[in-house]
Structures are given as C-alpha cells and as structure tokens.
N, C-alpha and C. Protein backbone atom coordinates (compact mmCIF):
# COMPACT_ATOMS: atom_id res chain seq x y z
N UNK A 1 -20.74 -22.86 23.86
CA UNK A 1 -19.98 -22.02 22.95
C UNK A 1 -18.99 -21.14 23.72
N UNK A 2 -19.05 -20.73 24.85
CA UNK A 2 -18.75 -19.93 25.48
C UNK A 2 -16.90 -20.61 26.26
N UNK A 3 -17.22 -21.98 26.45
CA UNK A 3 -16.27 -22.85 26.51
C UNK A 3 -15.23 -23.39 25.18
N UNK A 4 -15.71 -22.18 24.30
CA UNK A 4 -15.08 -22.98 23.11
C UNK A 4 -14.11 -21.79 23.01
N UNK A 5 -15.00 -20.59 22.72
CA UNK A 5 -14.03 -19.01 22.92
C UNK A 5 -13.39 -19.19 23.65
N UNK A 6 -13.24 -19.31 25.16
CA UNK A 6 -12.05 -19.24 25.78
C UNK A 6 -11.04 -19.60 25.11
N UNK A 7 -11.23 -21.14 24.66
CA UNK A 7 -10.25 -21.75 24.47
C UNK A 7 -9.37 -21.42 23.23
N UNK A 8 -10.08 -21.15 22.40
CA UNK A 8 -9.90 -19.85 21.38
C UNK A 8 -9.00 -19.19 21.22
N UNK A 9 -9.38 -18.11 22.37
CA UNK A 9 -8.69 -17.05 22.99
C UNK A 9 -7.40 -17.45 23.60
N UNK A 10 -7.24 -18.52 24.36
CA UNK A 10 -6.16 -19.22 24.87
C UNK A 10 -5.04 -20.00 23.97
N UNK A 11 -5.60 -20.62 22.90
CA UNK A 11 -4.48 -20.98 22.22
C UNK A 11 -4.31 -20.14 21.41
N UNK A 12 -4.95 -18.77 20.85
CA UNK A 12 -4.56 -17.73 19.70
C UNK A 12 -3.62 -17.27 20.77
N UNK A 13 -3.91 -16.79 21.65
CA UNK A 13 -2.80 -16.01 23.04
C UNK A 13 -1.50 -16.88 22.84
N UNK A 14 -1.30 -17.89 22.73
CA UNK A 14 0.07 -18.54 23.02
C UNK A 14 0.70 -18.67 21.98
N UNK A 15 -0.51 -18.75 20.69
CA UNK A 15 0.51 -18.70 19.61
C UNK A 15 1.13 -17.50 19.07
N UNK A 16 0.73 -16.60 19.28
CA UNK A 16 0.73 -14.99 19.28
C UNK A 16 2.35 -15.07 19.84
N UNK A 17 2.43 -15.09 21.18
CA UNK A 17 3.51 -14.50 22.02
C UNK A 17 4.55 -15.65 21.13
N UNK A 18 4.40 -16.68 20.81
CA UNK A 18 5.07 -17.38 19.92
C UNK A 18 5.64 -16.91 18.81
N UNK A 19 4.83 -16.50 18.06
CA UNK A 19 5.47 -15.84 16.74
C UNK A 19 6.39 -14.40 17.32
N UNK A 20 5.71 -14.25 18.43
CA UNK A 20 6.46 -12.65 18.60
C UNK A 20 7.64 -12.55 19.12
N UNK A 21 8.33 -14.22 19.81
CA UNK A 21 9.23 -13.86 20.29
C UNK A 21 10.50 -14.64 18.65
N UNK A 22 9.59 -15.26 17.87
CA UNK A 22 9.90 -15.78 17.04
C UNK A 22 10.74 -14.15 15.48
N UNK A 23 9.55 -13.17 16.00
CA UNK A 23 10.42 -12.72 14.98
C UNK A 23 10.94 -11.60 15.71
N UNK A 24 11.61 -11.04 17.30
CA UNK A 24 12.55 -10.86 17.76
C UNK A 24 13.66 -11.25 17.72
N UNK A 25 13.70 -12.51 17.78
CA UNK A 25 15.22 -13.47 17.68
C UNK A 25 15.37 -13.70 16.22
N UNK A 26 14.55 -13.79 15.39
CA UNK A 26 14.78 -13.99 13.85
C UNK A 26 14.47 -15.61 13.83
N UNK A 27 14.60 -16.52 14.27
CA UNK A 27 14.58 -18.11 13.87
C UNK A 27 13.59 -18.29 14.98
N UNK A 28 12.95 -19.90 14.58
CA UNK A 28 12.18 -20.67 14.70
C UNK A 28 12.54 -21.42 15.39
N UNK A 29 12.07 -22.10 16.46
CA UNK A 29 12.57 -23.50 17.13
C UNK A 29 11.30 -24.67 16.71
N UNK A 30 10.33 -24.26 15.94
CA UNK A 30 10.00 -26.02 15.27
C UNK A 30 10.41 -26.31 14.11
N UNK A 31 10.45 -27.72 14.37
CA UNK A 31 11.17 -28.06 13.14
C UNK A 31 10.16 -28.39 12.12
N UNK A 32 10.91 -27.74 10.65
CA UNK A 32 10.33 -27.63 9.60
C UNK A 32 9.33 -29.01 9.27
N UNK A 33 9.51 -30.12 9.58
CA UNK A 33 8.48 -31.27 9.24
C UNK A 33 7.32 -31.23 10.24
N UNK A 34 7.53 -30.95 11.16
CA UNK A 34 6.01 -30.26 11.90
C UNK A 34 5.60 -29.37 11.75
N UNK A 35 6.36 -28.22 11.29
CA UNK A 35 5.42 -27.02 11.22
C UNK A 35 4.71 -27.35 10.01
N UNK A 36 5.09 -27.84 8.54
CA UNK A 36 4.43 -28.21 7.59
C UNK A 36 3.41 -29.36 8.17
N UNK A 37 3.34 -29.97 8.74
CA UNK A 37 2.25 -31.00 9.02
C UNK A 37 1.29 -30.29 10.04
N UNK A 38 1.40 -29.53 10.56
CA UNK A 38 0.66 -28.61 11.03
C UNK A 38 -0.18 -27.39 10.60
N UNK A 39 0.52 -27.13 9.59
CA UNK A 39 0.01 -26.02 8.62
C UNK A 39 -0.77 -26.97 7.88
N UNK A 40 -0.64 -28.13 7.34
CA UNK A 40 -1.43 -28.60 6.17
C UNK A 40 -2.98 -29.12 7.28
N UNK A 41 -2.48 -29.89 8.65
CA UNK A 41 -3.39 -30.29 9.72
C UNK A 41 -4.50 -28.66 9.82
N UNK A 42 -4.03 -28.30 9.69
CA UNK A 42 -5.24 -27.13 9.86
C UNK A 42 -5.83 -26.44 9.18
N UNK A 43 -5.30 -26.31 8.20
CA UNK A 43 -6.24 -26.16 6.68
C UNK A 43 -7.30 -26.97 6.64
N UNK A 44 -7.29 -28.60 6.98
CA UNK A 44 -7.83 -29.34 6.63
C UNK A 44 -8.67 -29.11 7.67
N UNK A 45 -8.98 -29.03 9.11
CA UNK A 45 -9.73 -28.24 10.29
C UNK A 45 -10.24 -27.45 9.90
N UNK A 46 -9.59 -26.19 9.44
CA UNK A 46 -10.60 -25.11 8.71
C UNK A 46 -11.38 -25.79 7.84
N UNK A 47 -11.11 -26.52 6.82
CA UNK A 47 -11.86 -26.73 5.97
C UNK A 47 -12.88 -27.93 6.24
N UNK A 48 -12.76 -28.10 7.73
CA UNK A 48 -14.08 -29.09 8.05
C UNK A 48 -15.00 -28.09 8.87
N UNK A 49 -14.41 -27.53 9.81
CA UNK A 49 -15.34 -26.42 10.55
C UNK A 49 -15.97 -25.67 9.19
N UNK A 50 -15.58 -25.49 8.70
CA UNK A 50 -16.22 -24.46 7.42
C UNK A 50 -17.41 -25.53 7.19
N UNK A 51 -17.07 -26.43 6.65
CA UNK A 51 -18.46 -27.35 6.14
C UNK A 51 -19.24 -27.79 7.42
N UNK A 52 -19.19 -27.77 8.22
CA UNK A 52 -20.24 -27.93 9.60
C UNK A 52 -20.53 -26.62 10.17
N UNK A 53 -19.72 -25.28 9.73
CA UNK A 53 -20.19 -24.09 10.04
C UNK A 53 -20.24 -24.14 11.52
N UNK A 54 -18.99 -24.35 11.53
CA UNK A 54 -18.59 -23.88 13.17
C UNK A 54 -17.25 -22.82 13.49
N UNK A 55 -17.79 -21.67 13.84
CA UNK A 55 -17.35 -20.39 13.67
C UNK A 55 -16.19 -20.54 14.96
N UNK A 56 -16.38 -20.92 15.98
CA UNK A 56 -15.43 -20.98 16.66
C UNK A 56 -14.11 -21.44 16.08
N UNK A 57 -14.02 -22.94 15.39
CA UNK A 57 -12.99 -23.77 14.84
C UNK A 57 -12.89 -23.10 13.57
N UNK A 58 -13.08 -22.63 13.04
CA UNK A 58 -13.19 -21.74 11.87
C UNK A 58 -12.12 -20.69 12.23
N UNK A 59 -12.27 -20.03 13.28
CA UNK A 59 -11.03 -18.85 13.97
C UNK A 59 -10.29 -19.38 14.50
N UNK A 60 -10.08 -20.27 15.06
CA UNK A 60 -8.92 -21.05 15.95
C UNK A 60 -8.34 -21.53 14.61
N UNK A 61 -9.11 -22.33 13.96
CA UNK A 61 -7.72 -23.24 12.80
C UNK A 61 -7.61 -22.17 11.55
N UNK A 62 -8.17 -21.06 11.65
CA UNK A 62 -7.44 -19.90 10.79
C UNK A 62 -6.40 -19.07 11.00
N UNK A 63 -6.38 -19.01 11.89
CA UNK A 63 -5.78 -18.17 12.99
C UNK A 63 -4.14 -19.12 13.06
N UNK A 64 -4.52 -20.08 13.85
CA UNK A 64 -3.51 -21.24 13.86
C UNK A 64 -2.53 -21.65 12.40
N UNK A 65 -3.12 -21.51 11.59
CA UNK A 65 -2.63 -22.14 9.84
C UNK A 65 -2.17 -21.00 9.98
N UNK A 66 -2.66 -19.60 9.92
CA UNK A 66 -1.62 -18.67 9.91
C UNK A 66 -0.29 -17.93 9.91
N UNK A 67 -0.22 -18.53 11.69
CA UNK A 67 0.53 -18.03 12.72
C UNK A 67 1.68 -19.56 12.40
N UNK A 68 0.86 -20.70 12.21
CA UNK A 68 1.91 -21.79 11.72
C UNK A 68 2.48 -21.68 10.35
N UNK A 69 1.95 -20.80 9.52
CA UNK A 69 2.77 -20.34 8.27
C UNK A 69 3.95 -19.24 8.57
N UNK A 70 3.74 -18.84 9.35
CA UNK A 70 4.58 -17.15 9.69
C UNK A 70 5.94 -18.15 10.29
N UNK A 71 5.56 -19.08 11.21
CA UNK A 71 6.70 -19.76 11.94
C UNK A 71 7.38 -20.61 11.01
N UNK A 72 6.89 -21.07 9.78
CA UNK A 72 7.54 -22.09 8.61
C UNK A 72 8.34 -21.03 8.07
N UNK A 73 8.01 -19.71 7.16
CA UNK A 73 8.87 -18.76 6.53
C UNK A 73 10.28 -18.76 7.26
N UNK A 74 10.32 -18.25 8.68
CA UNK A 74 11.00 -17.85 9.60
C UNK A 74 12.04 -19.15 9.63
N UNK A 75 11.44 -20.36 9.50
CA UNK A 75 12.40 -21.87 9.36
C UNK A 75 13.07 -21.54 7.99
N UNK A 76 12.47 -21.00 7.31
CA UNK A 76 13.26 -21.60 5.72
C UNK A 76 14.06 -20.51 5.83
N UNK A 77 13.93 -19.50 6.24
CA UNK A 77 14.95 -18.35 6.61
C UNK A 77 16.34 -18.63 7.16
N UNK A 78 16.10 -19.45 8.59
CA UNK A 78 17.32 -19.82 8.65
C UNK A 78 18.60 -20.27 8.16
C-alpha cells in the first residue's frame, strides 16, 4: 500500500503544477478529445476502485477526473 501512496502522491503532484500553470497562462495545451477521454477513463477507474474498495485508486482517479475536468473548462474557454 505504501507503494501505491507514493505513487499517488506523485501523479496528484504533477497534475497539480499542471493545472496551475494552466490557469496562469489562461489555456490548455491538451487537446479537447483527450482530455474528454480521460475524464470519462477515470470516472470509470473511480468507479471500479469504488466497487473493489480500493482507497488508494479511489484518490488518484478522483483527484485525476477532477484536475482533468478543470483542464477541459480551460479548453472550451479558449
């Protein structure tokens, strides 16, 4: 488990500084058909960690669907 947090911690960390430099500059550099396939890809993650009740993947693909919704707005903005 302990190998799972890190990793956790490591991709919430990158997506973080992501969004942050994302809403400094105002626009997005993914493109809108991945970020939607990514946002929907992790819902569907959450919603399997949820049914196997695995709390780690549960925060990573919540976290992730999130931070990949914040970066879609920021696309349609452009």
């Amino acid at each position: 488990m302990v190998y799972g947090i890190i990793g956790l911690i490591l991709l919430a960390i990158g997506w973080v500084f992501e969004v942050i430099e994302l809403i400094k500059n105002k626009k997005s550099r993914i493109d809108v058909k991945f970020g939607f396939l990514y946002v929907v890809g992790s819902l569907f993650l959450l919603y399997h960690a949820i049914s196997i009740n695995d709390l780690v993947f549960m925060i990573l693909n919540g976290a992730v669907a999130l931070l990949s919704l914040i970066s879609m707005v920021y696309s349609f903005k452009k």
